[in-house]
PDB file of N, CA and C in Angstrom:
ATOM      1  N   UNK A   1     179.168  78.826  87.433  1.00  0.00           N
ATOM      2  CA  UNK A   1     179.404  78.082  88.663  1.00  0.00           C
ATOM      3  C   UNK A   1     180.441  76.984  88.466  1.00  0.00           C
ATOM      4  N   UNK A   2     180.482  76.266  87.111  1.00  0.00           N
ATOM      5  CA  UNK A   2     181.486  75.264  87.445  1.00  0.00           C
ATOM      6  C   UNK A   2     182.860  75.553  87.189  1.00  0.00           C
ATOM      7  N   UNK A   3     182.841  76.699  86.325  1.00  0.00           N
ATOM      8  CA  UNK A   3     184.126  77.608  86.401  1.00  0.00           C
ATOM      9  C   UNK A   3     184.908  77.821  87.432  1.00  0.00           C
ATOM     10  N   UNK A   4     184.419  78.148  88.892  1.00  0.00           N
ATOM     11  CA  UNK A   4     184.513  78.373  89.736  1.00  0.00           C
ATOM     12  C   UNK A   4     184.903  77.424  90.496  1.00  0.00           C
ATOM     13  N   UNK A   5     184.277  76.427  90.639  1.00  0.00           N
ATOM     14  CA  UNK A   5     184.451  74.802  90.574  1.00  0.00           C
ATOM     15  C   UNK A   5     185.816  74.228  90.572  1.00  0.00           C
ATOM     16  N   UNK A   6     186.149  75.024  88.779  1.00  0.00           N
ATOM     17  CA  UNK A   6     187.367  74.464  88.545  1.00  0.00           C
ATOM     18  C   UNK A   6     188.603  74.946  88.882  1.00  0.00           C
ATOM     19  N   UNK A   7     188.043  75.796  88.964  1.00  0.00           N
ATOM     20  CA  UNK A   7     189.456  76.730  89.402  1.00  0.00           C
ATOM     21  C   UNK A   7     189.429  76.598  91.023  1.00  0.00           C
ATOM     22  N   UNK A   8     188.765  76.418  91.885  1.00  0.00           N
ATOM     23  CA  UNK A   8     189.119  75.765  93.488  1.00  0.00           C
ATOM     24  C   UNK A   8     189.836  74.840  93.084  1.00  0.00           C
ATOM     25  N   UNK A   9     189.475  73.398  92.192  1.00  0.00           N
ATOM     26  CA  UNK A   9     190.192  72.189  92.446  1.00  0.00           C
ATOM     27  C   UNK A   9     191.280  72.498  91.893  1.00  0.00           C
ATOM     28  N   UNK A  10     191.444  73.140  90.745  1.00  0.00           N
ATOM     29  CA  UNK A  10     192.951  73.523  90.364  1.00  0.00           C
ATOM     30  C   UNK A  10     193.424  74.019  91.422  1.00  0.00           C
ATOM     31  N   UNK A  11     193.084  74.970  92.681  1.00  0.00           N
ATOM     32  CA  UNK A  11     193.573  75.462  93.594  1.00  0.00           C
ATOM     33  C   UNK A  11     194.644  74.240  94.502  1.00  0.00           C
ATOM     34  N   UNK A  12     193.148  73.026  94.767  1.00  0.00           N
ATOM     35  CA  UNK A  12     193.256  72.285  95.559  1.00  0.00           C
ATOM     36  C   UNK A  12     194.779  71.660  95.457  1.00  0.00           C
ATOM     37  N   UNK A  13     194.650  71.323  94.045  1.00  0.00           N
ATOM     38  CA  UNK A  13     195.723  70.364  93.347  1.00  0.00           C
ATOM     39  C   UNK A  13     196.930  71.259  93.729  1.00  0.00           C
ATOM     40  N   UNK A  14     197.133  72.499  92.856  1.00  0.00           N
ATOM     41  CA  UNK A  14     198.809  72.893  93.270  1.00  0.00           C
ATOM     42  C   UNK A  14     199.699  73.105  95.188  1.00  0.00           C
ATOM     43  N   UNK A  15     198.132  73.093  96.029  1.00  0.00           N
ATOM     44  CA  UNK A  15     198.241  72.987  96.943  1.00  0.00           C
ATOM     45  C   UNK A  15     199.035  72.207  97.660  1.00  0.00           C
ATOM     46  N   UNK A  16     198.281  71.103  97.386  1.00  0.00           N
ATOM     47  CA  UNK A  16     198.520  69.218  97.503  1.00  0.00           C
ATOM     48  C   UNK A  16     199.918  68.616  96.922  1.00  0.00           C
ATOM     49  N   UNK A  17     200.015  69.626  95.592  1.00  0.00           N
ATOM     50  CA  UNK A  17     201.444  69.425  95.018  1.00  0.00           C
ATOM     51  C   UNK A  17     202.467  70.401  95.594  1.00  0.00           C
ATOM     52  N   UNK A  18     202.226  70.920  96.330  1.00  0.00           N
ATOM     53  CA  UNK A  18     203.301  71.969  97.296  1.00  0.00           C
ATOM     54  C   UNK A  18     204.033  71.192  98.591  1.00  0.00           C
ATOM     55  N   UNK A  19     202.501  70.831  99.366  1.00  0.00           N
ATOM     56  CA  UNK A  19     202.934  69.947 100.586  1.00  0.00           C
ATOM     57  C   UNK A  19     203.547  68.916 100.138  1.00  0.00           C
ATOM     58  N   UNK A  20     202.949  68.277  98.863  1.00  0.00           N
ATOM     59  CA  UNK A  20     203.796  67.236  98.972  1.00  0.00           C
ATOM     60  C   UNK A  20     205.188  67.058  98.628  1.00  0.00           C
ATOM     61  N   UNK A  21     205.586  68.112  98.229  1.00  0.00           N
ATOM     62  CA  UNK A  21     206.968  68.091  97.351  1.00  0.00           C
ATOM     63  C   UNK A  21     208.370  68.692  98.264  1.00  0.00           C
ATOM     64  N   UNK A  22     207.323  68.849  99.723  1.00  0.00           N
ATOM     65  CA  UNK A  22     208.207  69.330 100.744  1.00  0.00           C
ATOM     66  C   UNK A  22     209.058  68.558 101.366  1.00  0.00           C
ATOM     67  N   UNK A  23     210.530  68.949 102.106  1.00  0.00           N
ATOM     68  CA  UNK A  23     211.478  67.946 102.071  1.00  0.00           C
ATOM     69  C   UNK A  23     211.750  68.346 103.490  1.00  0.00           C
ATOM     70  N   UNK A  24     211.373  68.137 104.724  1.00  0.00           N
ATOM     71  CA  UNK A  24     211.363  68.459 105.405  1.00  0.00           C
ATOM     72  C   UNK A  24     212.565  68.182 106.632  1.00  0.00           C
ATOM     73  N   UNK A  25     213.677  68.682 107.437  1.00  0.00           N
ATOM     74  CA  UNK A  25     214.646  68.504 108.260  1.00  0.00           C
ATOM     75  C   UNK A  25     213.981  68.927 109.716  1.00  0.00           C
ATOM     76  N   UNK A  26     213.915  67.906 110.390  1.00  0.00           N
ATOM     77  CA  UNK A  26     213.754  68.258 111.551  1.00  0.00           C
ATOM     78  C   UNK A  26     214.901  69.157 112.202  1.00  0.00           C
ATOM     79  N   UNK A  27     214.256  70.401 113.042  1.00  0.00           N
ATOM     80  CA  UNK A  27     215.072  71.488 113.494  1.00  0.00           C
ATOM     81  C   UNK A  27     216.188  72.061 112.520  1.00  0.00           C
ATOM     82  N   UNK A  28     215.635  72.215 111.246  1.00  0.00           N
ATOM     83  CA  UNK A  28     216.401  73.015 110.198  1.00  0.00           C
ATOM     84  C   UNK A  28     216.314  73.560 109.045  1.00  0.00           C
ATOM     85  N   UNK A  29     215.295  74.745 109.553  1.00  0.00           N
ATOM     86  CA  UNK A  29     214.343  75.077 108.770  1.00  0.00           C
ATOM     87  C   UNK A  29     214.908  75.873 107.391  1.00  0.00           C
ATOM     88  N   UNK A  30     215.593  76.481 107.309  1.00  0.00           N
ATOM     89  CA  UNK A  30     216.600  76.506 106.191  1.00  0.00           C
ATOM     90  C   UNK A  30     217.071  75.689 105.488  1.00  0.00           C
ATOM     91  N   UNK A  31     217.621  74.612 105.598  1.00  0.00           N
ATOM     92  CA  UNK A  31     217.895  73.636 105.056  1.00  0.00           C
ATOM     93  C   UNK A  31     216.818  72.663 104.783  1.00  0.00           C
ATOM     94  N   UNK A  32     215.836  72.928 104.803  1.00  0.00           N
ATOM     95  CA  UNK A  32     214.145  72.332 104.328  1.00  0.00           C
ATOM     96  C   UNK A  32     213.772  73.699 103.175  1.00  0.00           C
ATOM     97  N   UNK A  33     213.836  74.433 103.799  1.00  0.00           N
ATOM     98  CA  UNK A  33     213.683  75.372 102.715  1.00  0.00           C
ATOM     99  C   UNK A  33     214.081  75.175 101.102  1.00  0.00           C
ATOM    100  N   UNK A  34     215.952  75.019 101.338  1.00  0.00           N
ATOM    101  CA  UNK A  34     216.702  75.091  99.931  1.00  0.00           C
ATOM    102  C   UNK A  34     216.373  73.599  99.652  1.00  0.00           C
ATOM    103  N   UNK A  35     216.783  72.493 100.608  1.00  0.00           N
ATOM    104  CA  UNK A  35     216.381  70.783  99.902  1.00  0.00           C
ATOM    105  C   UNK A  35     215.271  71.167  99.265  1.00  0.00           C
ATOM    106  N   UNK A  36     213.777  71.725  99.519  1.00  0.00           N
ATOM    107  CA  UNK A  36     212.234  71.683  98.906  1.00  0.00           C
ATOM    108  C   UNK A  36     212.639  72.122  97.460  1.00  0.00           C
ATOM    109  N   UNK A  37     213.395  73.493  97.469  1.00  0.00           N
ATOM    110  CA  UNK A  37     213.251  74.308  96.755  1.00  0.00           C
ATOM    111  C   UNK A  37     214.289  73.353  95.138  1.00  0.00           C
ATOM    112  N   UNK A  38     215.441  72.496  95.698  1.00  0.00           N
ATOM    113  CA  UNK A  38     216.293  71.952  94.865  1.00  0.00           C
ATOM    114  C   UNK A  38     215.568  70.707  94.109  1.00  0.00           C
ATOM    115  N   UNK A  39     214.748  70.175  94.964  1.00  0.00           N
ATOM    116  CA  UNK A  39     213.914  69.105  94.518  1.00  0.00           C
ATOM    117  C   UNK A  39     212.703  69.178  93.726  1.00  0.00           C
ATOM    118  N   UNK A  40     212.251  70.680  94.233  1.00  0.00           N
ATOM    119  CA  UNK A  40     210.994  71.122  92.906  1.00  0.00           C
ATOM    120  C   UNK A  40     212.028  71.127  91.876  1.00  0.00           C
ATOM    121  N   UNK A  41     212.673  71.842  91.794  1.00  0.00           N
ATOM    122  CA  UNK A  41     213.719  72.367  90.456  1.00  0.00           C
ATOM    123  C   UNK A  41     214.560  70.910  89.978  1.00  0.00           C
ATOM    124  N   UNK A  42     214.472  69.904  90.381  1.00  0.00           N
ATOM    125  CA  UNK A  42     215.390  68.596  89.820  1.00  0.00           C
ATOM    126  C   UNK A  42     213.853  67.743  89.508  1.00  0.00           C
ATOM    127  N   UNK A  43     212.850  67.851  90.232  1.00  0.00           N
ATOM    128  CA  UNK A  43     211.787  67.079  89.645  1.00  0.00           C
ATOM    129  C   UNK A  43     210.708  67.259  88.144  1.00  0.00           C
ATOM    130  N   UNK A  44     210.582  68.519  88.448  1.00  0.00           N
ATOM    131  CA  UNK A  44     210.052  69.127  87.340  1.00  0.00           C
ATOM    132  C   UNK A  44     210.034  69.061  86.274  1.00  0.00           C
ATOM    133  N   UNK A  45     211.556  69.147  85.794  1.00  0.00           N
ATOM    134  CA  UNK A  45     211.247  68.699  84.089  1.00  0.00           C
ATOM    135  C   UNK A  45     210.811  67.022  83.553  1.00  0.00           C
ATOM    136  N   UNK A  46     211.108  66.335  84.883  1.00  0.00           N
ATOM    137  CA  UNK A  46     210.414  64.903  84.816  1.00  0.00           C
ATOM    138  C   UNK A  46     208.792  64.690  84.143  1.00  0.00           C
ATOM    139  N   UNK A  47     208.565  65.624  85.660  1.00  0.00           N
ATOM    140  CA  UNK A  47     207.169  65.911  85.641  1.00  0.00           C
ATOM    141  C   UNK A  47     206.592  66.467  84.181  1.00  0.00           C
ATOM    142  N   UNK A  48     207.180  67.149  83.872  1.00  0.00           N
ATOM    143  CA  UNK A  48     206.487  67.808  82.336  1.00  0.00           C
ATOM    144  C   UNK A  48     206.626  67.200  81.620  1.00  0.00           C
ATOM    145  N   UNK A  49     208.342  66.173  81.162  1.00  0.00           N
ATOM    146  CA  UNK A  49     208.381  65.470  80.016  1.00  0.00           C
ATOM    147  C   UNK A  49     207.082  64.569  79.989  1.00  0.00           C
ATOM    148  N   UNK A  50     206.677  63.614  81.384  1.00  0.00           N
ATOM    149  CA  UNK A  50     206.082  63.142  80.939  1.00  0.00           C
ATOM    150  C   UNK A  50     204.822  63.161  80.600  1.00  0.00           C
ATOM    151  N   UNK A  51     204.203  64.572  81.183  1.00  0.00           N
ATOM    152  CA  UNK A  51     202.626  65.134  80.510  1.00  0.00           C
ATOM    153  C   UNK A  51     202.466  65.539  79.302  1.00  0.00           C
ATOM    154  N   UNK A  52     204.101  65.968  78.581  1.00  0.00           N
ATOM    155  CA  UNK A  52     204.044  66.007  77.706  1.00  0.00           C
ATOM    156  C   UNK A  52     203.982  65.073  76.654  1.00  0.00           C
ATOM    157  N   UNK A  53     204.360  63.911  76.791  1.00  0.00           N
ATOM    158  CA  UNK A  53     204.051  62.754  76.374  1.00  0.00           C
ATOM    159  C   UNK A  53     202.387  62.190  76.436  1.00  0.00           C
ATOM    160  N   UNK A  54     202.036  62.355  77.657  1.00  0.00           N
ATOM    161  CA  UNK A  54     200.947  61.997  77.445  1.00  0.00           C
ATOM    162  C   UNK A  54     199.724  62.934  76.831  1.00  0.00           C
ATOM    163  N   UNK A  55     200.159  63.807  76.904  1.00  0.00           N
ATOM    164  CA  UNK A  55     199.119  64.954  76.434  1.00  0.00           C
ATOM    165  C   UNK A  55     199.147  64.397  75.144  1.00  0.00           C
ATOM    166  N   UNK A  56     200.498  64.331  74.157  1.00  0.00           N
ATOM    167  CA  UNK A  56     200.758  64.350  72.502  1.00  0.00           C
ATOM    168  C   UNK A  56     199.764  62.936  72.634  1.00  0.00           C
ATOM    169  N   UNK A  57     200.357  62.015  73.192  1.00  0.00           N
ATOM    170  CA  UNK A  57     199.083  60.554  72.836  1.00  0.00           C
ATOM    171  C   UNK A  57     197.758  61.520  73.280  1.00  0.00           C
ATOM    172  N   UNK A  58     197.256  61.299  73.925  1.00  0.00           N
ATOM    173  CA  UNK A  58     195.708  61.667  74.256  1.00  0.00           C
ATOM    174  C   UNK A  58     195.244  62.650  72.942  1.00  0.00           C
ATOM    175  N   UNK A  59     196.275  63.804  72.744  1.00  0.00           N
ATOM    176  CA  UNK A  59     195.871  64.326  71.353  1.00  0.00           C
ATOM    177  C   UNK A  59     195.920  64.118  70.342  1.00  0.00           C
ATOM    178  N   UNK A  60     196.248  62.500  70.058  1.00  0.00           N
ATOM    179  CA  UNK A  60     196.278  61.869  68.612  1.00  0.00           C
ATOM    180  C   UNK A  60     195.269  60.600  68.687  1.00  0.00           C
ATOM    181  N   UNK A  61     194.692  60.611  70.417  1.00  0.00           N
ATOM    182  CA  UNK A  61     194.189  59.668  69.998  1.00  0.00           C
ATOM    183  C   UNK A  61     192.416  60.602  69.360  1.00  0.00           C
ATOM    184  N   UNK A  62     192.372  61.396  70.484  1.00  0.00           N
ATOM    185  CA  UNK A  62     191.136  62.231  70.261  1.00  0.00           C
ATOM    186  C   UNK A  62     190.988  63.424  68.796  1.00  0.00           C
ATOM    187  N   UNK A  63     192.199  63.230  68.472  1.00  0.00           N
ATOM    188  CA  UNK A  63     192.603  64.187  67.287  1.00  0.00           C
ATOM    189  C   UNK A  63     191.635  65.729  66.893  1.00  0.00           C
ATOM    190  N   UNK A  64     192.110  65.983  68.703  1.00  0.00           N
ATOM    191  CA  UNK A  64     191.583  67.428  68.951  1.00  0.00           C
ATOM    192  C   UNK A  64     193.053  68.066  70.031  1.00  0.00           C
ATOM    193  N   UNK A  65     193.168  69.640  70.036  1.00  0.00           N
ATOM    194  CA  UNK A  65     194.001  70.483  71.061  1.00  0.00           C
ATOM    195  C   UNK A  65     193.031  69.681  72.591  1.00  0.00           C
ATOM    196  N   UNK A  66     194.155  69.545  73.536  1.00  0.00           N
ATOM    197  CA  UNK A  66     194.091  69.689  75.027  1.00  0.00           C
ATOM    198  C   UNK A  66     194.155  70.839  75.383  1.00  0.00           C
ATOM    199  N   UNK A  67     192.603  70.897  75.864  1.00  0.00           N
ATOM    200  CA  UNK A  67     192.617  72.577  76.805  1.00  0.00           C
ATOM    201  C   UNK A  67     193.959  72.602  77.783  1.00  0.00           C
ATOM    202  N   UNK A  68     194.396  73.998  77.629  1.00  0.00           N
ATOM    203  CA  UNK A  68     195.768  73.982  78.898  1.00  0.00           C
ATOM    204  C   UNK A  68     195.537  73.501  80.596  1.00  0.00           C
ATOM    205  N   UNK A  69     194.063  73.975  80.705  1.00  0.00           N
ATOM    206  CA  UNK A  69     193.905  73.610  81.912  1.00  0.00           C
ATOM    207  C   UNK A  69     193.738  72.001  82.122  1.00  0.00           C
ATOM    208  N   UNK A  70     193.452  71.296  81.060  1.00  0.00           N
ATOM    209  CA  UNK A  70     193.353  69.691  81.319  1.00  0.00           C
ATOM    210  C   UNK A  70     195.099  69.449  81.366  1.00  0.00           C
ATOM    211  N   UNK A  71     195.619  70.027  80.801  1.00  0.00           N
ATOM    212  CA  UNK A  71     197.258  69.413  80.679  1.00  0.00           C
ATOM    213  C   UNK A  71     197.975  69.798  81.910  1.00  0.00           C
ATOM    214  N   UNK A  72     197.327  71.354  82.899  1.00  0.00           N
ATOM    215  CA  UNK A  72     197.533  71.346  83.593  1.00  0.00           C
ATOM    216  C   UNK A  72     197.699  71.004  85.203  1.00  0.00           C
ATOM    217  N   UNK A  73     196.268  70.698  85.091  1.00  0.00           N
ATOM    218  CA  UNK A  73     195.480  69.464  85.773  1.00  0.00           C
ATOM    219  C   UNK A  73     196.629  68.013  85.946  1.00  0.00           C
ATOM    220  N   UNK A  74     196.511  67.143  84.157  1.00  0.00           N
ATOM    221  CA  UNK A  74     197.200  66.377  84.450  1.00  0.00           C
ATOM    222  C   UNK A  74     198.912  66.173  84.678  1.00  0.00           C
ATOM    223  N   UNK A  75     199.472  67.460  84.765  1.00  0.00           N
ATOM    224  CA  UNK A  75     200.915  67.736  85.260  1.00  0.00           C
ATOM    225  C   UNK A  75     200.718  67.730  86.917  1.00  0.00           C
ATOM    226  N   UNK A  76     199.526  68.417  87.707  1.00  0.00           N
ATOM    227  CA  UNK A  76     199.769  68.202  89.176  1.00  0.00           C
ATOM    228  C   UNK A  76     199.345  66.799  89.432  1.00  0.00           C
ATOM    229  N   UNK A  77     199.038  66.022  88.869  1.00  0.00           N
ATOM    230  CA  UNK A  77     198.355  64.778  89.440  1.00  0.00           C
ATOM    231  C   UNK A  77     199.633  63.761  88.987  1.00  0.00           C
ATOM    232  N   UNK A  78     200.405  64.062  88.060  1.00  0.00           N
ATOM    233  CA  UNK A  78     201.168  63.261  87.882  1.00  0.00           C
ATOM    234  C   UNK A  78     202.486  63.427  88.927  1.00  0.00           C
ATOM    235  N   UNK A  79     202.795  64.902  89.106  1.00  0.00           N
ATOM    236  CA  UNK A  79     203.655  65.124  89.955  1.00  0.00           C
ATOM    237  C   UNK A  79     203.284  65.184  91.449  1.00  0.00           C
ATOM    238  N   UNK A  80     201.647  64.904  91.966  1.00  0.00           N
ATOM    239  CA  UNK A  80     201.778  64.745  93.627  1.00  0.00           C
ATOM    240  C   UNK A  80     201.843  63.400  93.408  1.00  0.00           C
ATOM    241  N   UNK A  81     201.345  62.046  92.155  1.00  0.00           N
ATOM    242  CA  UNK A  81     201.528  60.958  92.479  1.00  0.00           C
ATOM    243  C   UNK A  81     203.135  60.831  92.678  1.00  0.00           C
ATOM    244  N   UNK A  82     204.010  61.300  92.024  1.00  0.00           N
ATOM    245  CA  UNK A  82     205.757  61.137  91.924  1.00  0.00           C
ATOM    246  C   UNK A  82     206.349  61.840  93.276  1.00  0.00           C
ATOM    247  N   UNK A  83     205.813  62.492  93.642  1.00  0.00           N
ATOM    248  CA  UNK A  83     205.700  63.480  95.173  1.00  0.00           C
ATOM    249  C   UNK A  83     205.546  62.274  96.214  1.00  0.00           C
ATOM    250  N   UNK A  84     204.345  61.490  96.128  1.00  0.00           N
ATOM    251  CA  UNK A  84     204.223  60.640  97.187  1.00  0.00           C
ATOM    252  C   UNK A  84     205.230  59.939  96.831  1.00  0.00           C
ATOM    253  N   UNK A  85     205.526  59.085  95.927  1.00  0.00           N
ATOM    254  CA  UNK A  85     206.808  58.130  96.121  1.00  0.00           C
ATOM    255  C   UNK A  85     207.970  58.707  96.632  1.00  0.00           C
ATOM    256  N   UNK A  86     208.404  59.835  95.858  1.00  0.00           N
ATOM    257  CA  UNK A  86     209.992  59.854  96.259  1.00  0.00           C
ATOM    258  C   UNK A  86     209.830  60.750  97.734  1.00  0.00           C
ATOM    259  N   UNK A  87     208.631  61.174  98.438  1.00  0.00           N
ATOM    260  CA  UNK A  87     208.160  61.577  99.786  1.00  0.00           C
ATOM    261  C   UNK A  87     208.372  60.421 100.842  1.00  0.00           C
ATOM    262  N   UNK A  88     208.040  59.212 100.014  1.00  0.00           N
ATOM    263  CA  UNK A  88     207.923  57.931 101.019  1.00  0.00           C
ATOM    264  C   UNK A  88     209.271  57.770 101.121  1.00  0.00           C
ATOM    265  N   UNK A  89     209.832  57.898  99.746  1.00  0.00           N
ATOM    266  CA  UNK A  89     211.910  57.295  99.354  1.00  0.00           C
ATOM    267  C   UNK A  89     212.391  58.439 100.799  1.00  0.00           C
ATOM    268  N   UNK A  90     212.156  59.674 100.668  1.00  0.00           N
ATOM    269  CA  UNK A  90     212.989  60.736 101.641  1.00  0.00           C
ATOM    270  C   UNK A  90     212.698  60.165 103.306  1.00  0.00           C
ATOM    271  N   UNK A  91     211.325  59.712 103.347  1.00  0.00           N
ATOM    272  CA  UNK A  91     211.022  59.678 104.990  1.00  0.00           C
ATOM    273  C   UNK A  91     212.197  58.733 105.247  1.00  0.00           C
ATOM    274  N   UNK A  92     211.776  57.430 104.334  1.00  0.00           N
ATOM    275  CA  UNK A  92     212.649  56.009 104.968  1.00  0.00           C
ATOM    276  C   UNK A  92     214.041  56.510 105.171  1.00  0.00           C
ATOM    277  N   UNK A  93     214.488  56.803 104.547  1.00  0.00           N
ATOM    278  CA  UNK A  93     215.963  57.499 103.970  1.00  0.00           C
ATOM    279  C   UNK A  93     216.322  58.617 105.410  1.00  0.00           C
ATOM    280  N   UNK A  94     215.562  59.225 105.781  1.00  0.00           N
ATOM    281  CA  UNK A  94     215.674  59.999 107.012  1.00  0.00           C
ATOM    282  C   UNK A  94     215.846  59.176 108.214  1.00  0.00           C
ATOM    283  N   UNK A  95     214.728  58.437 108.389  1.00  0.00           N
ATOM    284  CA  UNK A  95     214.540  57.122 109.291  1.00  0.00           C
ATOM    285  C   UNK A  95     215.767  56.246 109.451  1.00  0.00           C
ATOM    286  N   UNK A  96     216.813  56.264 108.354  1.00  0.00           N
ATOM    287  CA  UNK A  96     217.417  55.049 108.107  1.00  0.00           C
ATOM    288  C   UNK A  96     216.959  53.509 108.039  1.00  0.00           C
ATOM    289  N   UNK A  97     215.933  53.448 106.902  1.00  0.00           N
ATOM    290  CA  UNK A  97     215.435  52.605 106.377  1.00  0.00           C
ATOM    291  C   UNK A  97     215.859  51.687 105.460  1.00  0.00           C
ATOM    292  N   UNK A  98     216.772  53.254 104.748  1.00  0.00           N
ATOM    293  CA  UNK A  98     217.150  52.455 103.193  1.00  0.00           C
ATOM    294  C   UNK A  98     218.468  52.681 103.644  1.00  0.00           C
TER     295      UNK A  98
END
């Protein structure tokens, strides 16, 4: 059962990290498409360097392997938190904020 468990919230998470990473153009739906698609692909290796960083600490401090699914886990949580910021940076930026 909690197998099951885990693998919904893993569901939940890449979900959450989808919507959020969306770049959205009013009336231009193509051009929301390729922006989403350019911004997963320019964010990403961010996103990993730095789980990868934290994974190597966490595994020296516990001086045991990180199950993949915990590293994976903490790669979507790091990237919907980086999702909401540069989500907030795109709205204002649309708005003419910034």
């Amino acid at each position: 059962m909690s197998r099951i468990r885990e693998q919904i919230s893993l569901a939940i998470l890449v979900v959450v990290y989808l919507l959020a990473s969306v770049r959205y153009f009013p009336g231009r739906a193509m051009q929301s498409i390729v922006e989403t698609m350019i911004h997963m692909l320019s964010v990403a290796p961010i996103n990993l360097g730095a789980t990868l960083v934290i994974v190597a600490v966490l595994q020296r401090l516990v001086k045991e392997r990180l199950p993949f699914a915990r590293s994976l886990r903490l790669f979507l949580v790091l990237a919907i938190c980086l999702e909401f910021i540069l989500g907030l940076a795109h709205f204002f930026e649309m708005n003419g904020a910034v």
